[in-house]
PDB file of N, CA and C in Angstrom:
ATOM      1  N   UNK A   1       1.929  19.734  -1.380  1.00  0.00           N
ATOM      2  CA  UNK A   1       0.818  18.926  -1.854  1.00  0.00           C
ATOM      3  C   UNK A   1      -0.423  19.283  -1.037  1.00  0.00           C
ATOM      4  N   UNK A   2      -1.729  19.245  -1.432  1.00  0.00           N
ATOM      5  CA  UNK A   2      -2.718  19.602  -0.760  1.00  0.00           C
ATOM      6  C   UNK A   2      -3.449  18.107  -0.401  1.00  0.00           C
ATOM      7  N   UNK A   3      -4.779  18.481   0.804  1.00  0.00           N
ATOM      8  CA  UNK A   3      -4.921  17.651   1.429  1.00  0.00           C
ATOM      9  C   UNK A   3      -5.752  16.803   0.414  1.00  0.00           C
ATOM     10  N   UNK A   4      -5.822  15.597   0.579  1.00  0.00           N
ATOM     11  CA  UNK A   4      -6.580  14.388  -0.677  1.00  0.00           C
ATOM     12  C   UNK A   4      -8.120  14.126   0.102  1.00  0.00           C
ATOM     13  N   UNK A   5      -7.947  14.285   0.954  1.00  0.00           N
ATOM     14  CA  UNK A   5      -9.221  13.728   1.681  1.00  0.00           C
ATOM     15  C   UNK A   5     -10.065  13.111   0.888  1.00  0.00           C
ATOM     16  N   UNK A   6      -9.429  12.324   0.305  1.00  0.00           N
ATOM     17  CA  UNK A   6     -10.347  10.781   0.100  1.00  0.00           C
ATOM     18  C   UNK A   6     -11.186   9.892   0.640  1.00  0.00           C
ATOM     19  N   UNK A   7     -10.651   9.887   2.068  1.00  0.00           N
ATOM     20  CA  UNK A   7     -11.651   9.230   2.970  1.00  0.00           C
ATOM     21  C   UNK A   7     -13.247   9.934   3.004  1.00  0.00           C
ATOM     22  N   UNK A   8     -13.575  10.686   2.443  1.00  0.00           N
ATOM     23  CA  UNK A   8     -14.625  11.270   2.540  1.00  0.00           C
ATOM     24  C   UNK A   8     -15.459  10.850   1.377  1.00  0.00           C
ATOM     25  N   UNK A   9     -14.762   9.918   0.726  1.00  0.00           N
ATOM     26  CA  UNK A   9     -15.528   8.766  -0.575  1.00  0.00           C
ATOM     27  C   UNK A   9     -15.998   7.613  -0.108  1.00  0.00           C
ATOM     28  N   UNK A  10     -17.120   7.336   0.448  1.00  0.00           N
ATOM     29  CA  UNK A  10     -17.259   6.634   1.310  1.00  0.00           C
ATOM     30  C   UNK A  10     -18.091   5.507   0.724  1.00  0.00           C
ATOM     31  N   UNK A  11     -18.057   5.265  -0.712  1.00  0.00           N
ATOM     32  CA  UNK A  11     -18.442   4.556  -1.365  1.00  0.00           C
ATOM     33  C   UNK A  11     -17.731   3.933  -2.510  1.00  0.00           C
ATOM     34  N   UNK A  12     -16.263   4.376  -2.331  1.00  0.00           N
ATOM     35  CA  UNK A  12     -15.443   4.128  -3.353  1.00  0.00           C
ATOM     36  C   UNK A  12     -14.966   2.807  -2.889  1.00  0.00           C
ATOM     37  N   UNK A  13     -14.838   1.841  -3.757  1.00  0.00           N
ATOM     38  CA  UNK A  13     -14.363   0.238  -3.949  1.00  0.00           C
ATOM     39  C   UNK A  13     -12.799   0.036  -4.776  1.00  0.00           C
ATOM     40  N   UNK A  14     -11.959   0.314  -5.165  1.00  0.00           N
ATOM     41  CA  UNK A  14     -11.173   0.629  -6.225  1.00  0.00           C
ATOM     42  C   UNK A  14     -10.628   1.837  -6.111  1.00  0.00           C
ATOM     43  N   UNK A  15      -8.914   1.585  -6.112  1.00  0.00           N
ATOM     44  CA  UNK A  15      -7.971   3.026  -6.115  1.00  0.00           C
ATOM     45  C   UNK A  15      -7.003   2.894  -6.238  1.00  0.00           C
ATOM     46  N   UNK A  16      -6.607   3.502  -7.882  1.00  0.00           N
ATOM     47  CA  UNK A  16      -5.265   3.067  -8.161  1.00  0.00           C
ATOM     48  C   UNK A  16      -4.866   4.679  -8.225  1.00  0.00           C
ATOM     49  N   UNK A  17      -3.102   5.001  -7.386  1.00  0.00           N
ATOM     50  CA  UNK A  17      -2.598   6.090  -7.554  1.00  0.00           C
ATOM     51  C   UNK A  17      -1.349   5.898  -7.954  1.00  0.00           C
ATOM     52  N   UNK A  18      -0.674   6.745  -9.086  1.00  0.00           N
ATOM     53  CA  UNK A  18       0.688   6.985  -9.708  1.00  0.00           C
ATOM     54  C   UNK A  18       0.829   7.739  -9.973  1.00  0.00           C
ATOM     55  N   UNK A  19       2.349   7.732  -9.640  1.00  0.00           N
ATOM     56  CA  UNK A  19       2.980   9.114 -10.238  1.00  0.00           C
ATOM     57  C   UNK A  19       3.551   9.910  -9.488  1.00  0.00           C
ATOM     58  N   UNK A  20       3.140   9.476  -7.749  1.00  0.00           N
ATOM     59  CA  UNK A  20       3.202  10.869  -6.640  1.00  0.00           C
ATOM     60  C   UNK A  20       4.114  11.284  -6.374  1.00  0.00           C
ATOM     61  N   UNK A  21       4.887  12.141  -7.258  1.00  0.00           N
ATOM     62  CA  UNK A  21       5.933  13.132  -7.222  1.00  0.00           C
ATOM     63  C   UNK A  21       7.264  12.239  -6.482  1.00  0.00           C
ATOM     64  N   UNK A  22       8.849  13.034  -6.389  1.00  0.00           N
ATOM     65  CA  UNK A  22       9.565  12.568  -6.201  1.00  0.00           C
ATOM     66  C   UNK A  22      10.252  13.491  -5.415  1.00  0.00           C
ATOM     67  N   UNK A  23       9.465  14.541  -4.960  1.00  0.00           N
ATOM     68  CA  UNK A  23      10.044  15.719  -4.526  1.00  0.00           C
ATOM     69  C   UNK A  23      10.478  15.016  -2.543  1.00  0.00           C
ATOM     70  N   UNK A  24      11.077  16.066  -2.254  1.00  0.00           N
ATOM     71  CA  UNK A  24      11.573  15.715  -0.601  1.00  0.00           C
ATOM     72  C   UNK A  24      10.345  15.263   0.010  1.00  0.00           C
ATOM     73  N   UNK A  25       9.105  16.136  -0.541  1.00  0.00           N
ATOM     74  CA  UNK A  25       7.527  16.464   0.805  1.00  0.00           C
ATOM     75  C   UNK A  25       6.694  15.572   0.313  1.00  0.00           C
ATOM     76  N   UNK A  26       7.501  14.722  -1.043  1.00  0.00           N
ATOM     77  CA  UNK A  26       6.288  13.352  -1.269  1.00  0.00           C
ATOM     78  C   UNK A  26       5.488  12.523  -0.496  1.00  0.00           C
ATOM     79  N   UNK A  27       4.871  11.781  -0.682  1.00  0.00           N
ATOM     80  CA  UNK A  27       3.977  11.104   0.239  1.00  0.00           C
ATOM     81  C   UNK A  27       5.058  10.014   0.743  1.00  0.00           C
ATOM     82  N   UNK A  28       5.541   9.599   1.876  1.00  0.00           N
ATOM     83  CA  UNK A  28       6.204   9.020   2.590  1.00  0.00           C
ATOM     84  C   UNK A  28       5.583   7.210   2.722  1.00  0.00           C
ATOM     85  N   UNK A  29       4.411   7.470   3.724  1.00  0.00           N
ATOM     86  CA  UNK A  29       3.644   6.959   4.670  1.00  0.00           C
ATOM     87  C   UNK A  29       2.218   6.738   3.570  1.00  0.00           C
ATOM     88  N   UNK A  30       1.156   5.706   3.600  1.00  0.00           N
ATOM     89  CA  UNK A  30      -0.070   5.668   3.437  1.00  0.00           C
ATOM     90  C   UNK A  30      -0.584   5.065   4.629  1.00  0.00           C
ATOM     91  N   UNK A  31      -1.474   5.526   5.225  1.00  0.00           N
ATOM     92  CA  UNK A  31      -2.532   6.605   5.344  1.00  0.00           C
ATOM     93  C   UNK A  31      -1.202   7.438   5.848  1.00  0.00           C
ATOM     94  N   UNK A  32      -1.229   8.906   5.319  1.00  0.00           N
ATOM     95  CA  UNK A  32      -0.536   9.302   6.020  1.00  0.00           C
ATOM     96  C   UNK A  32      -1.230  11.020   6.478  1.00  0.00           C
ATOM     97  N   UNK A  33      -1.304  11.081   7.785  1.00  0.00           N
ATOM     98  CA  UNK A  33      -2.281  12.469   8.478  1.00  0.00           C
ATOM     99  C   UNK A  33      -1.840  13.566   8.220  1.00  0.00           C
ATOM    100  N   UNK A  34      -0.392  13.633   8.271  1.00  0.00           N
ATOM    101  CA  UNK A  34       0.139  15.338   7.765  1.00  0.00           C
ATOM    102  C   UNK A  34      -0.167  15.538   6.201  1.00  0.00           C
ATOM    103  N   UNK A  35      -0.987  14.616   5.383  1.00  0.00           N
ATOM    104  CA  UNK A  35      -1.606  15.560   4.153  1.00  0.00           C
ATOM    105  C   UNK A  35      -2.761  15.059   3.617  1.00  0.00           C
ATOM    106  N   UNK A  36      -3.250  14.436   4.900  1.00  0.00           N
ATOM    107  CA  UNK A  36      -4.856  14.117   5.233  1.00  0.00           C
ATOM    108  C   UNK A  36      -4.654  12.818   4.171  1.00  0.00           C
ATOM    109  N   UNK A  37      -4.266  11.851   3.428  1.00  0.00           N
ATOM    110  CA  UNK A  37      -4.426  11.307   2.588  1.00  0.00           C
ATOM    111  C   UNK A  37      -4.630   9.573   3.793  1.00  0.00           C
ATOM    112  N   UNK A  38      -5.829   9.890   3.775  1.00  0.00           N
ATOM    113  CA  UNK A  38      -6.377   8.494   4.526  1.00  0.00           C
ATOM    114  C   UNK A  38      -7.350   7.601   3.297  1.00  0.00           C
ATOM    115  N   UNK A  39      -7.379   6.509   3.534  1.00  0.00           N
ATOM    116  CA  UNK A  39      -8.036   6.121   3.022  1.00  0.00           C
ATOM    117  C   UNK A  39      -9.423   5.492   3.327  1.00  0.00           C
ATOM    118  N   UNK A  40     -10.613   5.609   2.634  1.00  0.00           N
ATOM    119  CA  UNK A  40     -12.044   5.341   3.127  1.00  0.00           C
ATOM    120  C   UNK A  40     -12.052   3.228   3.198  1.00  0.00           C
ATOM    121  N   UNK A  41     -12.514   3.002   4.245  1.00  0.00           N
ATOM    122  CA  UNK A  41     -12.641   1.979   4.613  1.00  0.00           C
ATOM    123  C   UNK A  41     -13.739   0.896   3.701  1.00  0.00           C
ATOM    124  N   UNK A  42     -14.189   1.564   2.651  1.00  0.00           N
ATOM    125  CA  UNK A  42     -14.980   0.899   1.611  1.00  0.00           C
ATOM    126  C   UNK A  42     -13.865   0.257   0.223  1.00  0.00           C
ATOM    127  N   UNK A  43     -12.691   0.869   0.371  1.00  0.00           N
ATOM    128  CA  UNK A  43     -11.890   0.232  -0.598  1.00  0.00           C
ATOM    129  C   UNK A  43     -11.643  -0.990  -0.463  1.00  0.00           C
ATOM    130  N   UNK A  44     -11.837  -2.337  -1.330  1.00  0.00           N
ATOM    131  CA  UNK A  44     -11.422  -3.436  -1.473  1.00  0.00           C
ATOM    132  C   UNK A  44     -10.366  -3.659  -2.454  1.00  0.00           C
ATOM    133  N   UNK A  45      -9.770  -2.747  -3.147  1.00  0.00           N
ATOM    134  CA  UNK A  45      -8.616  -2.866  -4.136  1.00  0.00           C
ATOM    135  C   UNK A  45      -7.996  -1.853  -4.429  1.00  0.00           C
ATOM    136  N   UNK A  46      -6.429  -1.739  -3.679  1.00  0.00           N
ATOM    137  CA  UNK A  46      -5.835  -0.781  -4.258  1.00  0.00           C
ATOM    138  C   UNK A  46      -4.861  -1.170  -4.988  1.00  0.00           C
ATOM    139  N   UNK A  47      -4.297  -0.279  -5.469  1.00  0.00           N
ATOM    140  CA  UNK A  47      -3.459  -0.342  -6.586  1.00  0.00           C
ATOM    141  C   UNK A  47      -2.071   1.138  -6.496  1.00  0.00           C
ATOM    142  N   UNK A  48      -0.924   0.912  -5.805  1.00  0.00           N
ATOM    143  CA  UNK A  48       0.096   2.282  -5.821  1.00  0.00           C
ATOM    144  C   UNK A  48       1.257   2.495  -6.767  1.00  0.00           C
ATOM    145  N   UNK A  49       1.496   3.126  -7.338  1.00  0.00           N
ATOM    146  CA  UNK A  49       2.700   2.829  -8.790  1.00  0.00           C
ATOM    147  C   UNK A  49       3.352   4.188  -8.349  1.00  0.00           C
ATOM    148  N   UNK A  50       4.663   3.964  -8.624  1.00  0.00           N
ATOM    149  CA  UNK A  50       5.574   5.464  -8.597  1.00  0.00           C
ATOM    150  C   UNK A  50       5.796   6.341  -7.207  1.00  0.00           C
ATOM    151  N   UNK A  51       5.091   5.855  -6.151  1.00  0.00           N
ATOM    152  CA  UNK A  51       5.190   6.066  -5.063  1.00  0.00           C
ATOM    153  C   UNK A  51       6.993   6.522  -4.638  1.00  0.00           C
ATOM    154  N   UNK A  52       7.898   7.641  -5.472  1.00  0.00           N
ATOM    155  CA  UNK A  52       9.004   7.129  -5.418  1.00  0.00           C
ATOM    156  C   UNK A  52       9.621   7.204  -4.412  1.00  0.00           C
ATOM    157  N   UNK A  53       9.167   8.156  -2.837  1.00  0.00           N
ATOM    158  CA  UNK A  53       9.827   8.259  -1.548  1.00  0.00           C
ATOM    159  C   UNK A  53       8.259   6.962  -0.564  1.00  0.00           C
ATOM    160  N   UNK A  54       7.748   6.809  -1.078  1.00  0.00           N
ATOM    161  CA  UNK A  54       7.057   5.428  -0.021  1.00  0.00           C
ATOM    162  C   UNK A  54       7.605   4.853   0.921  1.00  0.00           C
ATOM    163  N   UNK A  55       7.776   4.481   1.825  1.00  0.00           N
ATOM    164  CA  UNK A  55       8.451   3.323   2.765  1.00  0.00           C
ATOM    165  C   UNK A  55       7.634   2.213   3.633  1.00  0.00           C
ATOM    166  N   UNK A  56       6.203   2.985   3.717  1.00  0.00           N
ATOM    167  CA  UNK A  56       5.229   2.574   4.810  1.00  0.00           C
ATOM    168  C   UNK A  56       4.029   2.130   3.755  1.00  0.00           C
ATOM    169  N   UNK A  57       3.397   1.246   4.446  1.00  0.00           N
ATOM    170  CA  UNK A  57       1.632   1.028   3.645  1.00  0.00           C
ATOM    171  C   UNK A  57       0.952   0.415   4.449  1.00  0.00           C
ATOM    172  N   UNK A  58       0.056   1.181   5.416  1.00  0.00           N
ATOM    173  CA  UNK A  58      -0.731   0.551   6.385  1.00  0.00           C
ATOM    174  C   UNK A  58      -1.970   0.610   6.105  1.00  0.00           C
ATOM    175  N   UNK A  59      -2.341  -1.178   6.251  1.00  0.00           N
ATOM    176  CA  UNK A  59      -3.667  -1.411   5.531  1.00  0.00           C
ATOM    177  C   UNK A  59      -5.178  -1.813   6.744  1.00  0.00           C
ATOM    178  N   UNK A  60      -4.214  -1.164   7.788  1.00  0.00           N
ATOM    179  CA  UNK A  60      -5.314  -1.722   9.200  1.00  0.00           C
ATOM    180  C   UNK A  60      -6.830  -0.817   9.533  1.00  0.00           C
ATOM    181  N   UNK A  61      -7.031   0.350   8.585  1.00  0.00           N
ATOM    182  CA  UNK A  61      -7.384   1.210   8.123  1.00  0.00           C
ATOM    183  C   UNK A  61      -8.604   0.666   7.442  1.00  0.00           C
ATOM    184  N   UNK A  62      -8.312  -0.137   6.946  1.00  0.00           N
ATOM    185  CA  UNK A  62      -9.457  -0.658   5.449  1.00  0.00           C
ATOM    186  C   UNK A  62      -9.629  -2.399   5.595  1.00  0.00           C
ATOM    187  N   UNK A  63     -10.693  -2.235   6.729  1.00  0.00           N
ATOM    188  CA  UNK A  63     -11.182  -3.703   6.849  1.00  0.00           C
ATOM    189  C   UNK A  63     -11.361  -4.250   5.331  1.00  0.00           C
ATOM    190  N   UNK A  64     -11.913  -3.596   4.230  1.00  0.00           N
ATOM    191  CA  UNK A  64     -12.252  -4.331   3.381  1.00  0.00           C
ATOM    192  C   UNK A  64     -11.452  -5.009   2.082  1.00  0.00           C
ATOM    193  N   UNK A  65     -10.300  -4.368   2.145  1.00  0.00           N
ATOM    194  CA  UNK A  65      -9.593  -4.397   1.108  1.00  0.00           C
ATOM    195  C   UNK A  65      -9.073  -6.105   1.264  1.00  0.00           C
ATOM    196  N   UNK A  66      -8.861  -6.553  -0.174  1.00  0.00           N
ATOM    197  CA  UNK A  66      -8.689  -8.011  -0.223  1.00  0.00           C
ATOM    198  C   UNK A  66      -7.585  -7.991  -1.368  1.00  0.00           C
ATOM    199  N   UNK A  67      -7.503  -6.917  -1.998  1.00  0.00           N
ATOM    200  CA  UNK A  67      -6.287  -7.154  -3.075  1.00  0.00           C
ATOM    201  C   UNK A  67      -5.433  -5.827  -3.347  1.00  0.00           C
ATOM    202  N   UNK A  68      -4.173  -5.945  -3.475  1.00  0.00           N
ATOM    203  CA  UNK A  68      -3.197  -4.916  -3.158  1.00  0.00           C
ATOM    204  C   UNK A  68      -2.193  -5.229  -4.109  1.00  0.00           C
ATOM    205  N   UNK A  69      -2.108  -4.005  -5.120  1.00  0.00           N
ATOM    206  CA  UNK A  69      -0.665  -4.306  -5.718  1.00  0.00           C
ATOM    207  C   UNK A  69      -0.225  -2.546  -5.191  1.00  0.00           C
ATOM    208  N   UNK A  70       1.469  -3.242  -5.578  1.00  0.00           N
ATOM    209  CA  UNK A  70       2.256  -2.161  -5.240  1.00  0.00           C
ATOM    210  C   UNK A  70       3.160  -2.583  -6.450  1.00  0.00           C
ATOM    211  N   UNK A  71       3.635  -1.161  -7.058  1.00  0.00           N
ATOM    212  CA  UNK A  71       4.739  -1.280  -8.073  1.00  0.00           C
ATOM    213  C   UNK A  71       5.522   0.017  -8.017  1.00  0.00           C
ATOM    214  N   UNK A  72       7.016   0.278  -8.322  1.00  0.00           N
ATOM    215  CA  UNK A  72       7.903   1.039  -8.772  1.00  0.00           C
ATOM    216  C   UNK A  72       7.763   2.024  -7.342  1.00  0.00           C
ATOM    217  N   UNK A  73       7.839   0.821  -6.351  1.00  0.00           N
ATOM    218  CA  UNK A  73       8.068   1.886  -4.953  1.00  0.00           C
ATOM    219  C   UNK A  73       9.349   1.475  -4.488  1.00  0.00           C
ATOM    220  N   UNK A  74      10.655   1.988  -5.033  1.00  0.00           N
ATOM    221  CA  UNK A  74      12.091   1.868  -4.608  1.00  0.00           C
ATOM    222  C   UNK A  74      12.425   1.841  -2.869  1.00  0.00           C
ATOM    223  N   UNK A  75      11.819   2.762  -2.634  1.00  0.00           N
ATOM    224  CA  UNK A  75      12.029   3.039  -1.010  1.00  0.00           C
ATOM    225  C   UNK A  75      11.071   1.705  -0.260  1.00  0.00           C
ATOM    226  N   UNK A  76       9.908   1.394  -0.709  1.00  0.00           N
ATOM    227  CA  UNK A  76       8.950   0.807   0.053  1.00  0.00           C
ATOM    228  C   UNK A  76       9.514  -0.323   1.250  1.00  0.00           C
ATOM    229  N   UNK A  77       9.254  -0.043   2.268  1.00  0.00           N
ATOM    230  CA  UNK A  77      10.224  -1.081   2.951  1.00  0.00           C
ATOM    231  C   UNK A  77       9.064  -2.337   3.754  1.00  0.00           C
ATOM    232  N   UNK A  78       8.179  -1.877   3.961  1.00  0.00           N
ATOM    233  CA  UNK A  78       7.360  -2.594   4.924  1.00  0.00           C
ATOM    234  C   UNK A  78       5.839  -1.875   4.630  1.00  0.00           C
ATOM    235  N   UNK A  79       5.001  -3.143   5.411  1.00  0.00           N
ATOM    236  CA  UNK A  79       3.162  -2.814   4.907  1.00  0.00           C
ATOM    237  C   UNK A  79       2.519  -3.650   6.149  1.00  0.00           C
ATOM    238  N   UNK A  80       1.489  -3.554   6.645  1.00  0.00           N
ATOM    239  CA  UNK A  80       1.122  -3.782   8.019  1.00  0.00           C
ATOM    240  C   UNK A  80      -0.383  -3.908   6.751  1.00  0.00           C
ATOM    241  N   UNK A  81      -0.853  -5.340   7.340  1.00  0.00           N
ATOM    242  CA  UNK A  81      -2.087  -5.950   7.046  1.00  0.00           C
ATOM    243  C   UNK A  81      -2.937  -6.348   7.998  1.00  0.00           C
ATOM    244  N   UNK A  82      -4.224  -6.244   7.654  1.00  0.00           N
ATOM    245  CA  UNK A  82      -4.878  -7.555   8.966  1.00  0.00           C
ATOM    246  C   UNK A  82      -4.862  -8.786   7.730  1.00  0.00           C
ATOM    247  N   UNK A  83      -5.468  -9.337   8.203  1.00  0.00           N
ATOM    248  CA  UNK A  83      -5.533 -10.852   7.158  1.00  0.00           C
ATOM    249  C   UNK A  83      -6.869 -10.892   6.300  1.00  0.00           C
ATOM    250  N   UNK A  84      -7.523  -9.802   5.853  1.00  0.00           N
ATOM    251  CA  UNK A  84      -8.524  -9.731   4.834  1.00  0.00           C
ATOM    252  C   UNK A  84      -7.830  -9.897   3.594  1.00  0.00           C
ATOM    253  N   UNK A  85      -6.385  -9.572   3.628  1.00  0.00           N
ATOM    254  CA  UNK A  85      -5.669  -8.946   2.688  1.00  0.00           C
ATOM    255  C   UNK A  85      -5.767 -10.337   1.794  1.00  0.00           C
ATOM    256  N   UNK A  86      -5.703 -11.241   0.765  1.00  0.00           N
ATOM    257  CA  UNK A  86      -6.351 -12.269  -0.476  1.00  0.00           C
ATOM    258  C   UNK A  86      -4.759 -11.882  -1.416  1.00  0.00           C
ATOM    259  N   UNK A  87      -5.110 -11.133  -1.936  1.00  0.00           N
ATOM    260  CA  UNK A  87      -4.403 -10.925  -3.031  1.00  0.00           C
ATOM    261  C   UNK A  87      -3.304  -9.858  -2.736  1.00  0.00           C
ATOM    262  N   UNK A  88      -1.893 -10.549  -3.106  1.00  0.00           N
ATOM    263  CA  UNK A  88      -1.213  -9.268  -3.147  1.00  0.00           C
ATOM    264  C   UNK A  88       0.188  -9.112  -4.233  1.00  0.00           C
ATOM    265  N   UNK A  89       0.469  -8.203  -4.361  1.00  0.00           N
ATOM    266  CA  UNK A  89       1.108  -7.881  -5.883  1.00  0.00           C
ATOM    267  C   UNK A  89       2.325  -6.826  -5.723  1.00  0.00           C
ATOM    268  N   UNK A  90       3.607  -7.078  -5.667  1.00  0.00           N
ATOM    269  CA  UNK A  90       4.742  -6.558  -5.012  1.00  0.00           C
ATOM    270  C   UNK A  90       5.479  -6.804  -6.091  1.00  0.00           C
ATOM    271  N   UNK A  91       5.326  -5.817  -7.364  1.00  0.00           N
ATOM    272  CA  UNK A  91       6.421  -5.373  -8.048  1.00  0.00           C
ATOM    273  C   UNK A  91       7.675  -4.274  -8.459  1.00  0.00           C
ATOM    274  N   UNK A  92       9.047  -4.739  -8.797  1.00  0.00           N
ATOM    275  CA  UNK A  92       9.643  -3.407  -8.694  1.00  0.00           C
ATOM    276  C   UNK A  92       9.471  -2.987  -7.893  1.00  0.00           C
ATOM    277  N   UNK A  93       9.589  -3.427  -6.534  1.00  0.00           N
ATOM    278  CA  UNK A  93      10.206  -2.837  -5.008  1.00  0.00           C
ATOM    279  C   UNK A  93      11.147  -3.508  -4.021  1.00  0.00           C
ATOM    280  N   UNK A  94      12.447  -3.312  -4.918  1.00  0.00           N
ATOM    281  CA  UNK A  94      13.049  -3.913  -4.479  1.00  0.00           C
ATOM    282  C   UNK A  94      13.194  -4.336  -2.754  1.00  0.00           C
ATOM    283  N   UNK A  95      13.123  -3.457  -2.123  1.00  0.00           N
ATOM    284  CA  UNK A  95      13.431  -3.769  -0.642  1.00  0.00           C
ATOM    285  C   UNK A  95      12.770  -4.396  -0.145  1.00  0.00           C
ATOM    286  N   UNK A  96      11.280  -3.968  -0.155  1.00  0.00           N
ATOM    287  CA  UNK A  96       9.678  -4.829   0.084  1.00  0.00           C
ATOM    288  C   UNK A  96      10.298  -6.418   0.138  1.00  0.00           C
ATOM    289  N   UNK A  97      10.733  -6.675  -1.406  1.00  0.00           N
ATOM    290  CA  UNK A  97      10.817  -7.704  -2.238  1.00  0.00           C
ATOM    291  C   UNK A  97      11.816  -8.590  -1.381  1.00  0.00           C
ATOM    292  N   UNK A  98      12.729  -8.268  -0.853  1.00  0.00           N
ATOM    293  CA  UNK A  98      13.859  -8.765  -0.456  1.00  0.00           C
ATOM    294  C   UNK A  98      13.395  -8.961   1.114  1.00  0.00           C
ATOM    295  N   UNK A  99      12.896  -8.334   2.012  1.00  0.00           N
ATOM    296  CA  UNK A  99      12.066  -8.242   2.990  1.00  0.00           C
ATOM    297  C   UNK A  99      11.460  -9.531   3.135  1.00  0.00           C
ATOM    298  N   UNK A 100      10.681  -9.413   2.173  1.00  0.00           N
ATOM    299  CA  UNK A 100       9.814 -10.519   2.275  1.00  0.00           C
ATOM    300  C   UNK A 100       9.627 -11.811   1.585  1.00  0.00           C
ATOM    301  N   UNK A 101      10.971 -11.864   1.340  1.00  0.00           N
ATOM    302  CA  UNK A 101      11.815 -13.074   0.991  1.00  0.00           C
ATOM    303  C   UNK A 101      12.320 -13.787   2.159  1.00  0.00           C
ATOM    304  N   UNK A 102      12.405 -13.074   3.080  1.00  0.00           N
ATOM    305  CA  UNK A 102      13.208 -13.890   4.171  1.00  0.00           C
ATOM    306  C   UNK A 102      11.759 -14.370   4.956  1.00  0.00           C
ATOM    307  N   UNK A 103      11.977 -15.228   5.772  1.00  0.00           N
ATOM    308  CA  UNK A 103      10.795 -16.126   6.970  1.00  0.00           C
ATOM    309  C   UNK A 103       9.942 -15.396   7.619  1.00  0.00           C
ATOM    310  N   UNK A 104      10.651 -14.229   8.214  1.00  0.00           N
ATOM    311  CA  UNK A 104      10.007 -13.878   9.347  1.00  0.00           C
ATOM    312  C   UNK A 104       8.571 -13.236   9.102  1.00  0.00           C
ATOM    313  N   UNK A 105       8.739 -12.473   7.890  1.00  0.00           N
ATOM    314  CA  UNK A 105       7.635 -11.662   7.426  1.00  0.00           C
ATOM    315  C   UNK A 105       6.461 -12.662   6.700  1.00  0.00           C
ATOM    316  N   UNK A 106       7.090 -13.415   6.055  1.00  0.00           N
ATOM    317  CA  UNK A 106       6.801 -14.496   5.286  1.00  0.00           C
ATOM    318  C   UNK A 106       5.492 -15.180   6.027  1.00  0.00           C
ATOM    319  N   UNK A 107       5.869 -15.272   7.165  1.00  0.00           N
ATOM    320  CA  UNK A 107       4.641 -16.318   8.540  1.00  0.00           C
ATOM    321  C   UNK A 107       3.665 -15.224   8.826  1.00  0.00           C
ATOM    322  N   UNK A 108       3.843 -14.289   8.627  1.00  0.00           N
ATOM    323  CA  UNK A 108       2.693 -12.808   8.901  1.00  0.00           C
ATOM    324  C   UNK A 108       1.640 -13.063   7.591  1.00  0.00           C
ATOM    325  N   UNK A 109       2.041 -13.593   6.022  1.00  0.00           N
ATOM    326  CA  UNK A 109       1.411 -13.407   5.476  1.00  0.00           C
ATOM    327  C   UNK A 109       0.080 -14.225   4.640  1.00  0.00           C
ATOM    328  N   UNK A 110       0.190 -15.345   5.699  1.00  0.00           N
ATOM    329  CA  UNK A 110      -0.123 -16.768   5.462  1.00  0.00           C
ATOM    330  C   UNK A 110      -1.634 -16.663   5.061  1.00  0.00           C
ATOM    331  N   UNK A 111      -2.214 -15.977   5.314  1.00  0.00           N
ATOM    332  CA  UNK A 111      -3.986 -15.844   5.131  1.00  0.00           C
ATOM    333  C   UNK A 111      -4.032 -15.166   3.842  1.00  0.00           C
ATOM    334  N   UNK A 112      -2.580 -14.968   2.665  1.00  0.00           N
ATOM    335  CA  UNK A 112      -2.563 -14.440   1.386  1.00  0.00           C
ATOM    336  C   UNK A 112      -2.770 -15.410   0.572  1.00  0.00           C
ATOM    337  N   UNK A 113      -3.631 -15.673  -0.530  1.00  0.00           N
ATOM    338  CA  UNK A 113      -3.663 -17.101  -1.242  1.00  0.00           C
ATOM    339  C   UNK A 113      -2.884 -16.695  -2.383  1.00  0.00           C
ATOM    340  N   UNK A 114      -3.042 -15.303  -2.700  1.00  0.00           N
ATOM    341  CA  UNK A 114      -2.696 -15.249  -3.644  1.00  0.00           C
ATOM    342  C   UNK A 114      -0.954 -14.217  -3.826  1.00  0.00           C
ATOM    343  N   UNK A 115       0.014 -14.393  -4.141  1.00  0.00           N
ATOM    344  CA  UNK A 115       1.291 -13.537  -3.232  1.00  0.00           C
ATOM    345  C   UNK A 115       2.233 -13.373  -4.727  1.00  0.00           C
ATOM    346  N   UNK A 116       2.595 -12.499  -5.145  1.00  0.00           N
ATOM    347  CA  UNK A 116       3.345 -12.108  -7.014  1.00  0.00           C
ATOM    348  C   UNK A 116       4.448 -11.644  -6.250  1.00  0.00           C
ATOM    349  N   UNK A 117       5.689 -11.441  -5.960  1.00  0.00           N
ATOM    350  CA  UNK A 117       7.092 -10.717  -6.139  1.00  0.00           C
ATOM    351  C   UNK A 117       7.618 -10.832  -7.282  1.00  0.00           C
ATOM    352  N   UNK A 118       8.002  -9.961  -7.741  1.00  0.00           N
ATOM    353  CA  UNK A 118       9.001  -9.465  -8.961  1.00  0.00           C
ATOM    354  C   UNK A 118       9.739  -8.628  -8.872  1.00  0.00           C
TER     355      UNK A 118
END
């Protein structure tokens, strides 16, 4: 995969990505540095679908972002927020889902008003 360098959109508000392959060298990790795919700190809404090797989603990166869905990320296991995070949208991931069903994670996410599992 080549490098995305997105972060160099430094005016982009909105970013929805799907589809990202399923191969071994898929995107793992977001932000993730070994294929430059960071994200610009002007995003307030992302949006990840098909992510099918995902595990990670670190949002400490993007003071601005306030709403987050994630869908059809099988692997997705965990996501690191500050508390800008408003809205968030956790479908079809299973593990995420089950994760954060139990307490512990649950008390991390309290500054979310708005919280969807499916």
């Amino acid at each position: 995969m080549q490098e995305w360098e997105l972060h160099n959109l430094t005016c982009l508000e909105k970013l929805s990505m799907s589809d990202v392959g399923c191969s071994s060298n898929s995107v793992d990790t977001i932000p993730d540095d070994n294929l430059n795919l960071r994200l610009p700190s002007s995003v307030f809404g992302l949006a990840i679908s098909g992510f099918l090797n995902l595990k990670l989603v670190s949002c400490l990166d993007m003071p601005n972002l306030t709403s987050l869905y994630m869908r059809r990320c099988p692997k997705l296991e965990n996501f690191v927020s500050n508390c800008g995070l408003k809205e968030l949208w956790v479908v079809q991931c299973p593990v995420l889902k089950h994760q954060m069903e139990r307490d512990p994670l649950r008390r991390s996410l309290s500054c979310i008003t708005h919280l969807r599992l499916c």
